[in-house]
C-alpha atoms as a PDB file:
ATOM      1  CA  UNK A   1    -180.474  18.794  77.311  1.00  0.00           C
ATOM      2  CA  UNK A   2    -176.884  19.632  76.313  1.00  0.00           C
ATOM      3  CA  UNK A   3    -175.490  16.601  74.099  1.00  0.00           C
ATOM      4  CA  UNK A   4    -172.124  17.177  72.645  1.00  0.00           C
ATOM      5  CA  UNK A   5    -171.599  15.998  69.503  1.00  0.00           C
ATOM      6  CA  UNK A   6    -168.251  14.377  67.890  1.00  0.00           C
ATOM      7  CA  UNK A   7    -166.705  14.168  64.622  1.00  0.00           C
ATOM      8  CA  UNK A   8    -164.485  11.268  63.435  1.00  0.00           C
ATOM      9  CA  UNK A   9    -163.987  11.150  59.385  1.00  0.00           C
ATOM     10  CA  UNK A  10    -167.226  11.488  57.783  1.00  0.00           C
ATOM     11  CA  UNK A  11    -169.406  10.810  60.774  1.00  0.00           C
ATOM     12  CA  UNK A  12    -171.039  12.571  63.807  1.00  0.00           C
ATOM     13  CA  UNK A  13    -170.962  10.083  66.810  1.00  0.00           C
ATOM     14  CA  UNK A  14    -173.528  10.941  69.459  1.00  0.00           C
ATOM     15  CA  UNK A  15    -171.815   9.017  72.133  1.00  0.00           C
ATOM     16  CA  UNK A  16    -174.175   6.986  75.126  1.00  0.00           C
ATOM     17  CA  UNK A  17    -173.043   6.104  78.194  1.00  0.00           C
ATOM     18  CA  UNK A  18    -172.662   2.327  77.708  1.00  0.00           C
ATOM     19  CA  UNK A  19    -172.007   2.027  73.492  1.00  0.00           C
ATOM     20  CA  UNK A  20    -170.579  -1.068  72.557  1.00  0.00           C
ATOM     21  CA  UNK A  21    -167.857  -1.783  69.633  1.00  0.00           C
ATOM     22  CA  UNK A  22    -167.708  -5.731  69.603  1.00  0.00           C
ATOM     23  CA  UNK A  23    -164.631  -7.968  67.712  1.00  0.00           C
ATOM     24  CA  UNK A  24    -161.793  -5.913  67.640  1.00  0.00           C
ATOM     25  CA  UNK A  25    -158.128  -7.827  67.777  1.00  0.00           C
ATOM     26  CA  UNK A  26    -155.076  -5.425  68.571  1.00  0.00           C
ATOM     27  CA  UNK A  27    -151.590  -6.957  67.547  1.00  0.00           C
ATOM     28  CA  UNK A  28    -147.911  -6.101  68.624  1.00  0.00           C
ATOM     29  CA  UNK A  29    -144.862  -7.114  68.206  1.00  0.00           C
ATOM     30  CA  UNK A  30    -144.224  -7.617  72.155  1.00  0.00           C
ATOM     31  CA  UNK A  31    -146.577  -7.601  75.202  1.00  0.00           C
ATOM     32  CA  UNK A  32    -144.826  -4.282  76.035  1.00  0.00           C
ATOM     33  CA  UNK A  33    -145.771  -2.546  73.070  1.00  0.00           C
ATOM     34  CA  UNK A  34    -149.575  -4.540  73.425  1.00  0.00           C
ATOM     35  CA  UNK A  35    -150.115  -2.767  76.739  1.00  0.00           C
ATOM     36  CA  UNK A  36    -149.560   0.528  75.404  1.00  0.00           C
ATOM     37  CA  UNK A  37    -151.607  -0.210  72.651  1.00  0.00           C
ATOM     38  CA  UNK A  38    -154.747  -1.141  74.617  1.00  0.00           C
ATOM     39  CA  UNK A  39    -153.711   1.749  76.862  1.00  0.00           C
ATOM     40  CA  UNK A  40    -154.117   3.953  73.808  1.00  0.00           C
ATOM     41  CA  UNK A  41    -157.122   2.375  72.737  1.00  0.00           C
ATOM     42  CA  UNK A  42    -159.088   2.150  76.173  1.00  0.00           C
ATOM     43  CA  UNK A  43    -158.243   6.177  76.825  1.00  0.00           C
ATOM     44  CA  UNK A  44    -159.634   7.203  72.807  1.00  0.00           C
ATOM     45  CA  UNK A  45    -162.468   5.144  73.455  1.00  0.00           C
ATOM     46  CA  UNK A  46    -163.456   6.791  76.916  1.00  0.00           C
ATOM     47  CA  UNK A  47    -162.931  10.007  75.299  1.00  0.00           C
ATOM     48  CA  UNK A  48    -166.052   8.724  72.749  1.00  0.00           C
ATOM     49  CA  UNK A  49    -167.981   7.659  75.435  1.00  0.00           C
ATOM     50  CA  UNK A  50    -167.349   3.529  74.978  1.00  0.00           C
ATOM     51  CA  UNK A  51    -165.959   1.133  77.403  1.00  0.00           C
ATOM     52  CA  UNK A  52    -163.798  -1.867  76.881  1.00  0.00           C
ATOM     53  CA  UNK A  53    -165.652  -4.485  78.797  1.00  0.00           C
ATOM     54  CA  UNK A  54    -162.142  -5.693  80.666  1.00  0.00           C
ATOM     55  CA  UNK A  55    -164.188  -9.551  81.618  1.00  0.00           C
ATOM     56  CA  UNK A  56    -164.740 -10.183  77.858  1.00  0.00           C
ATOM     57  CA  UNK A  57    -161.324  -9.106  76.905  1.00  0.00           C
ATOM     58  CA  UNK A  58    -158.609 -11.912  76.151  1.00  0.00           C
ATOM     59  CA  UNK A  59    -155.090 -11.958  75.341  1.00  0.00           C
ATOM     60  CA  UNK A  60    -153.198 -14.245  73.130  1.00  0.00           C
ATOM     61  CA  UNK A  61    -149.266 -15.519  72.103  1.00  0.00           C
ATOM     62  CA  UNK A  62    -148.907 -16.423  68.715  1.00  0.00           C
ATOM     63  CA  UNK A  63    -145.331 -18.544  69.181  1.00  0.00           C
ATOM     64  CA  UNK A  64    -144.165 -21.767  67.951  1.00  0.00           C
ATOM     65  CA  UNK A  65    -142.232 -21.670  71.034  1.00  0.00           C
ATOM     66  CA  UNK A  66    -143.277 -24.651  73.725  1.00  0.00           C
ATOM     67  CA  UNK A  67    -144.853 -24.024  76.405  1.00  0.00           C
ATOM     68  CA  UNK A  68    -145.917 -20.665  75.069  1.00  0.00           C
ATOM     69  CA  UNK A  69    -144.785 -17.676  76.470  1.00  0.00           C
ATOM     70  CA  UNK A  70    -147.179 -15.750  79.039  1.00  0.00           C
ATOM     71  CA  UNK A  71    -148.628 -12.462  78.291  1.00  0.00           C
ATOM     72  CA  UNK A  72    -149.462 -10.560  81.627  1.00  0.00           C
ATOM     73  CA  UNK A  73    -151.929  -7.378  80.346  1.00  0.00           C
ATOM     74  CA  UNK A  74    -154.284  -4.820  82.151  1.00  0.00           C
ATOM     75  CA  UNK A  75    -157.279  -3.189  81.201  1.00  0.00           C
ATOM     76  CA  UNK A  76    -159.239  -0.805  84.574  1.00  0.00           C
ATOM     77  CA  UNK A  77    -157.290  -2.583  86.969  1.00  0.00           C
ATOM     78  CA  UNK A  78    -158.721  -5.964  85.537  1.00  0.00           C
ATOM     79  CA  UNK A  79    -156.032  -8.387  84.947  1.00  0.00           C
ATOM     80  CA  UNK A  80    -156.577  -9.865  81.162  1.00  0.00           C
ATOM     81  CA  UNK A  81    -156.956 -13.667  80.610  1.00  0.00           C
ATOM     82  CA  UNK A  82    -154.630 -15.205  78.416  1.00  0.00           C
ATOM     83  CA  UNK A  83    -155.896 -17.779  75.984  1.00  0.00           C
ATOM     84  CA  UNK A  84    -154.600 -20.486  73.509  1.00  0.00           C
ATOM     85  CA  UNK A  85    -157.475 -20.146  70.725  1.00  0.00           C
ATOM     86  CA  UNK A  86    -160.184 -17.928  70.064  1.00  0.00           C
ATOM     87  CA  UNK A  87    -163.242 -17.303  67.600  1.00  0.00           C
ATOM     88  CA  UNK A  88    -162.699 -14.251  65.804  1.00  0.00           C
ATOM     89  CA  UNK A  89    -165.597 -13.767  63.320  1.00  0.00           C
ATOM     90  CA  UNK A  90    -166.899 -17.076  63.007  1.00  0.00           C
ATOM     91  CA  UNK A  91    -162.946 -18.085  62.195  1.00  0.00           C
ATOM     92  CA  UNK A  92    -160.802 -20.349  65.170  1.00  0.00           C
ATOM     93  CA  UNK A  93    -157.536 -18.730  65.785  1.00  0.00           C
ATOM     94  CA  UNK A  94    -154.974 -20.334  67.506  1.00  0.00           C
ATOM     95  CA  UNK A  95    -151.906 -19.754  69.333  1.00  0.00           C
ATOM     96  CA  UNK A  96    -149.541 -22.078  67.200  1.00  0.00           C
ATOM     97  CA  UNK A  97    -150.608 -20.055  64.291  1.00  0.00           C
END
């Protein structure tokens, strides 16, 4: 069996088909500059053999503007859900800030 083997810092990463990398927030100035980001991140991690679960993923406007403005992201062709709150590590965030 031929398993190739990756290096990132320290560590050798032994990538499976379906790893999983849970509670990560990405933040940008602009929903522009978001996409790009997620595009960046969802191409690295296919190159390390992970996949961003695209159901589970949310989006979310941190504005003290009313009503808040919309955020229209993709991740695999899956449109992402925009949300006004969300638990991040036990910890309630919230779009008003």
């Amino acid at each position: 069996m031929n398993v190739q083997i990756y290096r990132l810092g320290a560590k050798d990463l032994c990538p499976c088909r379906h790893s999983v990398v849970d509670d990560t927030v990405l933040l940008a100035a602009s929903a522009r500059r978001l996409q790009r980001l997620l595009d960046v991140v969802n191409v690295t991690s296919k190159e390390y053999g992970l996949d961003i679960n695209s159901k589970k993923t949310k989006c979310m406007v941190v504005s003290e503007v009313s009503p808040e403005p919309r955020c229209h992201l993709s991740c695999n062709s899956t449109t992402i859900e925009q949300v006004s709150q969300f638990n991040y590590l036990g910890a309630l965030i919230t779009a008003d800030g």
